[in-house]
PDB file of N, CA and C in Angstrom:
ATOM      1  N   UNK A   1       0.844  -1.172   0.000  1.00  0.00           N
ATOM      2  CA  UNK A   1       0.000   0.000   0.000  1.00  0.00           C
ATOM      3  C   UNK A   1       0.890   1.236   0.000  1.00  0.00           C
ATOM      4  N   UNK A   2       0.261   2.078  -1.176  1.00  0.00           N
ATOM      5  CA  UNK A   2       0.942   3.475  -1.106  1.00  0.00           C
ATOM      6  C   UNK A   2       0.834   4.430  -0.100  1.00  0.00           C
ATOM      7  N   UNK A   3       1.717   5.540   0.511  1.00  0.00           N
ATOM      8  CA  UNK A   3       1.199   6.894   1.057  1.00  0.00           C
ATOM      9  C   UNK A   3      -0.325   7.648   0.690  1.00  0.00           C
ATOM     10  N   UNK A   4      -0.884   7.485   1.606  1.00  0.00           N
ATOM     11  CA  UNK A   4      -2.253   8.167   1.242  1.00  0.00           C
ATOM     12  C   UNK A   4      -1.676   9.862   1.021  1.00  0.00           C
ATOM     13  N   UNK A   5      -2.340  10.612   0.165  1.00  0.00           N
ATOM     14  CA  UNK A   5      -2.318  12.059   0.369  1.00  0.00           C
ATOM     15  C   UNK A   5      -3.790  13.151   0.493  1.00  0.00           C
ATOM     16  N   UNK A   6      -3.634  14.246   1.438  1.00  0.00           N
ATOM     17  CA  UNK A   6      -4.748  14.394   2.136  1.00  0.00           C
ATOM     18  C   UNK A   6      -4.819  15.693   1.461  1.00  0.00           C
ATOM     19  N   UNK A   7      -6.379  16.717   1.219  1.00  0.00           N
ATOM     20  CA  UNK A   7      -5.713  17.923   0.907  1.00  0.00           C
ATOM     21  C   UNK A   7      -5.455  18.949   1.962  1.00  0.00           C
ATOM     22  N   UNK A   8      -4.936  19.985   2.048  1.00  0.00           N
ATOM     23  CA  UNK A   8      -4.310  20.848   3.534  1.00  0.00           C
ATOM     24  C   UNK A   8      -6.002  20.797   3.708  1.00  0.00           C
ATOM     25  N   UNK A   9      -5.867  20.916   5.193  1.00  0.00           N
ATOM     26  CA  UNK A   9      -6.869  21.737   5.683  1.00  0.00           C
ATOM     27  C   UNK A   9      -6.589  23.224   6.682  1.00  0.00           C
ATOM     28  N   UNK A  10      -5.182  23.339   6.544  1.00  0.00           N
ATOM     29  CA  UNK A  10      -4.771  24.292   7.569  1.00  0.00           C
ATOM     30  C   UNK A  10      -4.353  23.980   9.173  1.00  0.00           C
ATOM     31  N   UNK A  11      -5.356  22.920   9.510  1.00  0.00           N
ATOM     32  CA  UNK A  11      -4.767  22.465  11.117  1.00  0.00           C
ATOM     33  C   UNK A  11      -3.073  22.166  10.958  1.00  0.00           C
ATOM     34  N   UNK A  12      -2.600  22.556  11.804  1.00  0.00           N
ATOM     35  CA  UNK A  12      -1.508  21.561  11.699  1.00  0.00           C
ATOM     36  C   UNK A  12      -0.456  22.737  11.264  1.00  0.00           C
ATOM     37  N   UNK A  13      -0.462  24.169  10.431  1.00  0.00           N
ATOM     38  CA  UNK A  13      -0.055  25.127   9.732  1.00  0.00           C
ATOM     39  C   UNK A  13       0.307  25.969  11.442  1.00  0.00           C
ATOM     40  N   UNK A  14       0.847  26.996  11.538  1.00  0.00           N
ATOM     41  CA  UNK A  14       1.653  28.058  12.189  1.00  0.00           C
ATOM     42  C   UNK A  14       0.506  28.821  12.392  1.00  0.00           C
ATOM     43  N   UNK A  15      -0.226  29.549  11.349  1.00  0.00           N
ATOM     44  CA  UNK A  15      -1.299  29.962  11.491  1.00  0.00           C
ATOM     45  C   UNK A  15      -2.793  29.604  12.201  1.00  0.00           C
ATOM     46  N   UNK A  16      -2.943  28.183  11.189  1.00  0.00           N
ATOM     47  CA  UNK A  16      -4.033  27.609  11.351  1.00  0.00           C
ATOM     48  C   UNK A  16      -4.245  27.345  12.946  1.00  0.00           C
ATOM     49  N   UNK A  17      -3.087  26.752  13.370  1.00  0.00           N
ATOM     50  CA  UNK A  17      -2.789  26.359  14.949  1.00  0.00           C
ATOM     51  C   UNK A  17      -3.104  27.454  16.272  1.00  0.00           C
ATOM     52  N   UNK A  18      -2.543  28.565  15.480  1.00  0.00           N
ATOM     53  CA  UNK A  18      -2.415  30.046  16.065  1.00  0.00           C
ATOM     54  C   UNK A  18      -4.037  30.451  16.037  1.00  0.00           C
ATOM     55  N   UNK A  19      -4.711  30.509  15.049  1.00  0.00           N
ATOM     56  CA  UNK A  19      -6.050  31.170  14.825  1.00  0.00           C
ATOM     57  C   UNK A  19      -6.896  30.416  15.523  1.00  0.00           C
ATOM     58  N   UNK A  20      -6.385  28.927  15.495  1.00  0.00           N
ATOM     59  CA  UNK A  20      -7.540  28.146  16.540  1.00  0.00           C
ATOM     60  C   UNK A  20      -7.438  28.220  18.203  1.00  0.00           C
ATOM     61  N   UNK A  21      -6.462  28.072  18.433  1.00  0.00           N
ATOM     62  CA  UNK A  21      -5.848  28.795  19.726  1.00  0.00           C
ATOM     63  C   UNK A  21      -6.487  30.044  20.654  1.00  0.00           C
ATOM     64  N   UNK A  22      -6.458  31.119  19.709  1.00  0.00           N
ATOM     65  CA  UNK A  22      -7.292  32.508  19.682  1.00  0.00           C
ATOM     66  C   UNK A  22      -8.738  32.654  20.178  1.00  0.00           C
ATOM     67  N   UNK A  23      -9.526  31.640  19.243  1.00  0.00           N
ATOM     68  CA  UNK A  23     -10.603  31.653  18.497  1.00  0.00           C
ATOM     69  C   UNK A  23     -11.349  31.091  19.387  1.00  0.00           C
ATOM     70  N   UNK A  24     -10.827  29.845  20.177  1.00  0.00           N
ATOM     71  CA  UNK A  24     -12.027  28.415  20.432  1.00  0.00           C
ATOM     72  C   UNK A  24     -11.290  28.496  22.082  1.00  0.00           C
ATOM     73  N   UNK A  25     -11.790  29.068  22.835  1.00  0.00           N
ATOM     74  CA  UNK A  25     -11.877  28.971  24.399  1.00  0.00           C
ATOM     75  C   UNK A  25     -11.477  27.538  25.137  1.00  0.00           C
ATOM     76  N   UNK A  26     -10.204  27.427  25.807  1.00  0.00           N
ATOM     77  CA  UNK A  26     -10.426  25.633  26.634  1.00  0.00           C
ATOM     78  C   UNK A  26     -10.981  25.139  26.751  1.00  0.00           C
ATOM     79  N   UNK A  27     -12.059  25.892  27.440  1.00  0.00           N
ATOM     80  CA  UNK A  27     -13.408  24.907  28.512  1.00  0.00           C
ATOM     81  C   UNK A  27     -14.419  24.938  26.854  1.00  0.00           C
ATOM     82  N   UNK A  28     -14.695  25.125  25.867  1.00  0.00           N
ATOM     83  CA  UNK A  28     -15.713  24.962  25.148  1.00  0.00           C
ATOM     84  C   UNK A  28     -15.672  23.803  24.787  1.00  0.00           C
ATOM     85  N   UNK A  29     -16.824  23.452  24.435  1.00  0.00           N
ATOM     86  CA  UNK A  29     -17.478  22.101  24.043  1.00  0.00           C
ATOM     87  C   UNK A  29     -16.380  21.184  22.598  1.00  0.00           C
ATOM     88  N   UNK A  30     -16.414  21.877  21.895  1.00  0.00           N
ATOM     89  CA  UNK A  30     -16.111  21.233  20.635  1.00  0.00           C
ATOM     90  C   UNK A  30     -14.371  20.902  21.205  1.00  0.00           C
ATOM     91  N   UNK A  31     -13.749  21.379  21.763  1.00  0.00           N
ATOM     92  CA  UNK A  31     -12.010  21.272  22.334  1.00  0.00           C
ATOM     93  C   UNK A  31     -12.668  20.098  23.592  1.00  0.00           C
ATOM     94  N   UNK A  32     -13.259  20.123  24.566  1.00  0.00           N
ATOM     95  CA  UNK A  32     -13.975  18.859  25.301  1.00  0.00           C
ATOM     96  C   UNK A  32     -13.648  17.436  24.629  1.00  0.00           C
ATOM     97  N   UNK A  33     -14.307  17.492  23.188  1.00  0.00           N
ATOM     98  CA  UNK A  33     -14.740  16.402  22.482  1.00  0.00           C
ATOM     99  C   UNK A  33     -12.987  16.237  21.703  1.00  0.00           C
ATOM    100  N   UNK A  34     -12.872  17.126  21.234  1.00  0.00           N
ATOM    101  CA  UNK A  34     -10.998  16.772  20.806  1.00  0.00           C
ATOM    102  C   UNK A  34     -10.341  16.028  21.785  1.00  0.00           C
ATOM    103  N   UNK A  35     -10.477  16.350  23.278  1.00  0.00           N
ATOM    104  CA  UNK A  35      -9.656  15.566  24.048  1.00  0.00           C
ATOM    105  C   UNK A  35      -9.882  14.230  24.544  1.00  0.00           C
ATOM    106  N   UNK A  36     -11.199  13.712  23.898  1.00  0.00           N
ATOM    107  CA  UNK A  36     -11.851  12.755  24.548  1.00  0.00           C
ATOM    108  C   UNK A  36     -12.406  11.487  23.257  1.00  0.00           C
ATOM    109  N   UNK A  37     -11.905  12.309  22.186  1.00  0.00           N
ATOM    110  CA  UNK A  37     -12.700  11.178  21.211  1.00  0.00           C
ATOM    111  C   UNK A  37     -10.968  11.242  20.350  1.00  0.00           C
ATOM    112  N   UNK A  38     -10.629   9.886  19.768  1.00  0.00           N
ATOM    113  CA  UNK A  38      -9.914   9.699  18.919  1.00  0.00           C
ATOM    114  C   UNK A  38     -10.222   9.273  17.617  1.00  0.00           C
ATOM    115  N   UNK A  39     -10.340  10.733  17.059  1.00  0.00           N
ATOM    116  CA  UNK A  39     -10.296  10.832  15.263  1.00  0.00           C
ATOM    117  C   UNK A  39      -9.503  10.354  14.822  1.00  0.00           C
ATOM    118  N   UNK A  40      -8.332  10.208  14.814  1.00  0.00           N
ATOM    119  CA  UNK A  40      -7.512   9.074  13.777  1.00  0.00           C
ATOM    120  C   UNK A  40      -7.817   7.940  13.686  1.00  0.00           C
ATOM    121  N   UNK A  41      -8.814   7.133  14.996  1.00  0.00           N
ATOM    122  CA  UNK A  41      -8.973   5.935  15.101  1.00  0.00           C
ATOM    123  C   UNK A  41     -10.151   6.233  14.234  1.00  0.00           C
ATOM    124  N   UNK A  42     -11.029   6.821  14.163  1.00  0.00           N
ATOM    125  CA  UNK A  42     -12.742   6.627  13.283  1.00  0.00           C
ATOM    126  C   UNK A  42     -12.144   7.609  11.761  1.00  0.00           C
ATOM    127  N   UNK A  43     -10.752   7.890  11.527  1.00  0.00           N
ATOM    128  CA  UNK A  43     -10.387   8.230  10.476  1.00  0.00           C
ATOM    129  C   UNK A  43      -9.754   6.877   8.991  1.00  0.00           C
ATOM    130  N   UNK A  44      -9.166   5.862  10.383  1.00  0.00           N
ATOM    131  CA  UNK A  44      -8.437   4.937   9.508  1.00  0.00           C
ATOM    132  C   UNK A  44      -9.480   3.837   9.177  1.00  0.00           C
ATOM    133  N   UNK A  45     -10.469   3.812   9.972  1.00  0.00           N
ATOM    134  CA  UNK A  45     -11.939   3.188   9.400  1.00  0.00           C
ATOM    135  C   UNK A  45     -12.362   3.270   8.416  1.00  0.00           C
ATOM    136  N   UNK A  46     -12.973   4.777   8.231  1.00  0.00           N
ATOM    137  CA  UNK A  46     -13.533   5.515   7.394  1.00  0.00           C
ATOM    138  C   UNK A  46     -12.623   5.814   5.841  1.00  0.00           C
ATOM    139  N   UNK A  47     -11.220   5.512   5.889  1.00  0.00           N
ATOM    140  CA  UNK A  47     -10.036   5.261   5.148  1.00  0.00           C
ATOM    141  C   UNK A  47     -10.277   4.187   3.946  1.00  0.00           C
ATOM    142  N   UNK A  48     -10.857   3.032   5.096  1.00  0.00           N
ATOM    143  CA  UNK A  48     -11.393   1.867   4.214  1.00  0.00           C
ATOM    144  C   UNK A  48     -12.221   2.245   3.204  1.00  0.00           C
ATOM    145  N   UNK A  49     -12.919   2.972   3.253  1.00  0.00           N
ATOM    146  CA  UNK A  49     -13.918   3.275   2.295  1.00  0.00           C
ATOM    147  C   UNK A  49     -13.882   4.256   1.357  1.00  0.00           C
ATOM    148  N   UNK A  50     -12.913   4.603   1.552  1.00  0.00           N
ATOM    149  CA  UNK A  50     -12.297   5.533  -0.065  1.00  0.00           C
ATOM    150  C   UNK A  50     -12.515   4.896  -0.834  1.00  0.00           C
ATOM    151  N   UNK A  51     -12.451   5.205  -2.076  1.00  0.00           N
ATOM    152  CA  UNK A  51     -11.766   4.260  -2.861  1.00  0.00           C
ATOM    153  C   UNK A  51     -10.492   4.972  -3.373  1.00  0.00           C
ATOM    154  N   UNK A  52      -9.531   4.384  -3.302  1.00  0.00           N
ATOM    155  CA  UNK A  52      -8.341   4.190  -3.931  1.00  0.00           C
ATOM    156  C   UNK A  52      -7.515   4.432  -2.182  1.00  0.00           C
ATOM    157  N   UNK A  53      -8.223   4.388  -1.831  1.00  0.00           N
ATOM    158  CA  UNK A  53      -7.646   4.588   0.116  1.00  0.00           C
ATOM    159  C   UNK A  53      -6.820   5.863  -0.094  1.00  0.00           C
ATOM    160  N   UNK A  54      -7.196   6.996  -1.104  1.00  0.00           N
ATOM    161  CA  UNK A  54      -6.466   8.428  -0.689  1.00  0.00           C
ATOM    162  C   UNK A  54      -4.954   8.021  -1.504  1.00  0.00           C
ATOM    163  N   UNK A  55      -4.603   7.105  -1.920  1.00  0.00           N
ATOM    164  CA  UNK A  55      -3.236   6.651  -2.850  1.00  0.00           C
ATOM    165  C   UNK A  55      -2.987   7.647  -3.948  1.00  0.00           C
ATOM    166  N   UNK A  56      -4.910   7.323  -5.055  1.00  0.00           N
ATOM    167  CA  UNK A  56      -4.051   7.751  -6.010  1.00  0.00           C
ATOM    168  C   UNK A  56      -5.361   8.752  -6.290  1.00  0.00           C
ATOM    169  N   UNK A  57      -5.194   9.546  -7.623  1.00  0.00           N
ATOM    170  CA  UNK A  57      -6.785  10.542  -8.345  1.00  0.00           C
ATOM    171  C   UNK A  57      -6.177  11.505  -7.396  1.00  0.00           C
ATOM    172  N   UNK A  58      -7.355  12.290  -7.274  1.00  0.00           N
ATOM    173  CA  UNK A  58      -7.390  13.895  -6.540  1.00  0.00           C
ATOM    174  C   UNK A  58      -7.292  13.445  -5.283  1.00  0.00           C
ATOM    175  N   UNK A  59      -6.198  14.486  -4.643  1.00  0.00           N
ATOM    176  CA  UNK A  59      -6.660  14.334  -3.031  1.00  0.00           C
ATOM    177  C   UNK A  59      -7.421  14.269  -1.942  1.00  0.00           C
ATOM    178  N   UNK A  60      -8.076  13.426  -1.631  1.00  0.00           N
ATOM    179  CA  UNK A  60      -9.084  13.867  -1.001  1.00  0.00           C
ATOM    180  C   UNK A  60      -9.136  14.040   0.268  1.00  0.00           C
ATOM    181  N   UNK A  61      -9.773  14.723   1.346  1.00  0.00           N
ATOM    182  CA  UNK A  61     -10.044  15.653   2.623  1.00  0.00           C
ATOM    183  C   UNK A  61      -9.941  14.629   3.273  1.00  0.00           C
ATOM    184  N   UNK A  62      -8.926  14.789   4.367  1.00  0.00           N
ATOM    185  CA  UNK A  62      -8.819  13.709   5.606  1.00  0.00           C
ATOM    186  C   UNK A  62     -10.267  12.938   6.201  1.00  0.00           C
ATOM    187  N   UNK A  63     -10.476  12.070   5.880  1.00  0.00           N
ATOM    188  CA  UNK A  63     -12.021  11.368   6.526  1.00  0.00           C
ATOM    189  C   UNK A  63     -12.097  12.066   8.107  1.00  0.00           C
ATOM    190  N   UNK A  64     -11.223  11.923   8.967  1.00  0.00           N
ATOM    191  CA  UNK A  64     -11.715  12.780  10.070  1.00  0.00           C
ATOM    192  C   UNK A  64     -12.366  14.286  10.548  1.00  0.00           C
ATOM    193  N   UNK A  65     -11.760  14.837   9.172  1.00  0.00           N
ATOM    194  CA  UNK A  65     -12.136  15.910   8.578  1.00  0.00           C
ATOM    195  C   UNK A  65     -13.750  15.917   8.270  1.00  0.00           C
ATOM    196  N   UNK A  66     -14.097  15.326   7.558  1.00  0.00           N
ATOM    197  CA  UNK A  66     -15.445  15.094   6.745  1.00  0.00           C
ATOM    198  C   UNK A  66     -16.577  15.118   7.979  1.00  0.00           C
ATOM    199  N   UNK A  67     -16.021  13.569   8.767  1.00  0.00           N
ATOM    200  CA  UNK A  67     -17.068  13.161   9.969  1.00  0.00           C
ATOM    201  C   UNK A  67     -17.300  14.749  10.796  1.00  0.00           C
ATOM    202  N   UNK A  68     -16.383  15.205  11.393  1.00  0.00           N
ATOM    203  CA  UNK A  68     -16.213  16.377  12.426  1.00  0.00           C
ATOM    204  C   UNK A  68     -17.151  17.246  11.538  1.00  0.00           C
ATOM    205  N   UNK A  69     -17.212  17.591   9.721  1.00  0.00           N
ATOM    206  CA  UNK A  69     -17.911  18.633   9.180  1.00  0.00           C
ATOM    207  C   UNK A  69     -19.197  17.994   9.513  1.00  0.00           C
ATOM    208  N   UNK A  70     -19.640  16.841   9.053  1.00  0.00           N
ATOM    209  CA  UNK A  70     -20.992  16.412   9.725  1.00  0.00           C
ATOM    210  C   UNK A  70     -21.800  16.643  10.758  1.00  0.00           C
ATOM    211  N   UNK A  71     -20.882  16.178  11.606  1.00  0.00           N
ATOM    212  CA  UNK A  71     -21.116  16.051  13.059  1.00  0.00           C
ATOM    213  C   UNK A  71     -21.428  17.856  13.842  1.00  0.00           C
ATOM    214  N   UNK A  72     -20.794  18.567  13.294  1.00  0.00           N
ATOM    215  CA  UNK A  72     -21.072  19.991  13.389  1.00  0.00           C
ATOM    216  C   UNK A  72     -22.660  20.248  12.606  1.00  0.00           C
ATOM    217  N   UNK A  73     -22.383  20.008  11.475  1.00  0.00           N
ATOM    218  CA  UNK A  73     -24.069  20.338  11.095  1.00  0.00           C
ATOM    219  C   UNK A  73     -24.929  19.810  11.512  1.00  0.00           C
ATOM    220  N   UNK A  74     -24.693  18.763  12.578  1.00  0.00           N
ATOM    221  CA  UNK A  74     -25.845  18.049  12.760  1.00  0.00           C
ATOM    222  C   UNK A  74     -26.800  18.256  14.695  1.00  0.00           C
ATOM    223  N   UNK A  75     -25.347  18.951  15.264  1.00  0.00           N
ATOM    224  CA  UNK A  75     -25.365  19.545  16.372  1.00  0.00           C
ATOM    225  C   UNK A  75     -25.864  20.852  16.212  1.00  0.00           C
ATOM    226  N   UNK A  76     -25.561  21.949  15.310  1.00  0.00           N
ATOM    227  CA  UNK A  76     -25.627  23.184  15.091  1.00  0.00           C
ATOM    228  C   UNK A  76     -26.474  23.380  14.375  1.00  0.00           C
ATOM    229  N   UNK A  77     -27.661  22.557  14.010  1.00  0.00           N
ATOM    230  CA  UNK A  77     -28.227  22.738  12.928  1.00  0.00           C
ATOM    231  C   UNK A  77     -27.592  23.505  12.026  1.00  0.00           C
ATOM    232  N   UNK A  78     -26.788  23.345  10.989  1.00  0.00           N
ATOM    233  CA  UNK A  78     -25.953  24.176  10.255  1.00  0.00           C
ATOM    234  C   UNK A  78     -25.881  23.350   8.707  1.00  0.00           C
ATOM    235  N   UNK A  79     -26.200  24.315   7.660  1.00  0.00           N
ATOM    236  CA  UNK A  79     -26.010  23.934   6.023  1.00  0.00           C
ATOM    237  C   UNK A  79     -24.787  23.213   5.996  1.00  0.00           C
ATOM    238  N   UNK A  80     -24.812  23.211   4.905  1.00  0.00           N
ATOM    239  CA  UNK A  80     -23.491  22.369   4.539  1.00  0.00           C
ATOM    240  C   UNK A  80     -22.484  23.361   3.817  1.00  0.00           C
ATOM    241  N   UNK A  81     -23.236  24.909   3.431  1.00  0.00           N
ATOM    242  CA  UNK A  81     -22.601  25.894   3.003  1.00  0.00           C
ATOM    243  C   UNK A  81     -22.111  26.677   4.445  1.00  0.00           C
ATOM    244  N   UNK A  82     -22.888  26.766   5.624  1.00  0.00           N
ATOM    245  CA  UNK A  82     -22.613  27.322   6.728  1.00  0.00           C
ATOM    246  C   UNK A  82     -21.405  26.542   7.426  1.00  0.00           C
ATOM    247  N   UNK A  83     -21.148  25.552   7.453  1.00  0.00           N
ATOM    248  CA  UNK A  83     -20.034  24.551   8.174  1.00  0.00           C
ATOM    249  C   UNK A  83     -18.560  24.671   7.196  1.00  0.00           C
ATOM    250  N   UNK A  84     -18.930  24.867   6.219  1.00  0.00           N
ATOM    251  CA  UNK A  84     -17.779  25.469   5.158  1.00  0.00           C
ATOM    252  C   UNK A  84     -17.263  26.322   5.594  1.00  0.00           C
ATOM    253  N   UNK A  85     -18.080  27.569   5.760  1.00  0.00           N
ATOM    254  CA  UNK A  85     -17.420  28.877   6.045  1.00  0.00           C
ATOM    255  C   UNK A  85     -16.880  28.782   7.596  1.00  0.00           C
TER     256      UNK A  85
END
């Protein structure tokens, strides 16, 4: 099996790290659930079901990525254009 490749999402960036930092309070809910749920584990699951497992074609968005955009619209009642922005 090849290196999967993911496209940026910014986490992980100088900035991105910095702006979330700023932005999203300790004690809030959604940083709660970061410390308590392991996304890489319901990422390499969800991996399975690529197809091409992220190897080869266009890059596609980290699966942990995807679930968390869900999982926000579905708490926040929120579009799928609103969870974008």
């Amino acid at each position: 099996m090849g290196k999967q490749r993911f496209e940026e999402t910014g986490r992980g960036s100088f900035w991105g790290d910095f702006l979330y930092e700023q932005a999203v309070p300790q004690d809030h809910f959604l940083r709660q659930l970061d410390r308590v749920i392991d996304w890489e584990a319901f990422g390499a699951q969800l991996l399975a079901l690529y197809e091409g497992q992220g190897e080869y074609g266009r890059p596609p968005y980290p699966p942990e990525a995807l679930l968390k955009m869900l999982l926000l619209a579905y708490w926040f009642n929120l579009s799928e254009q609103q969870v974008e922005e």
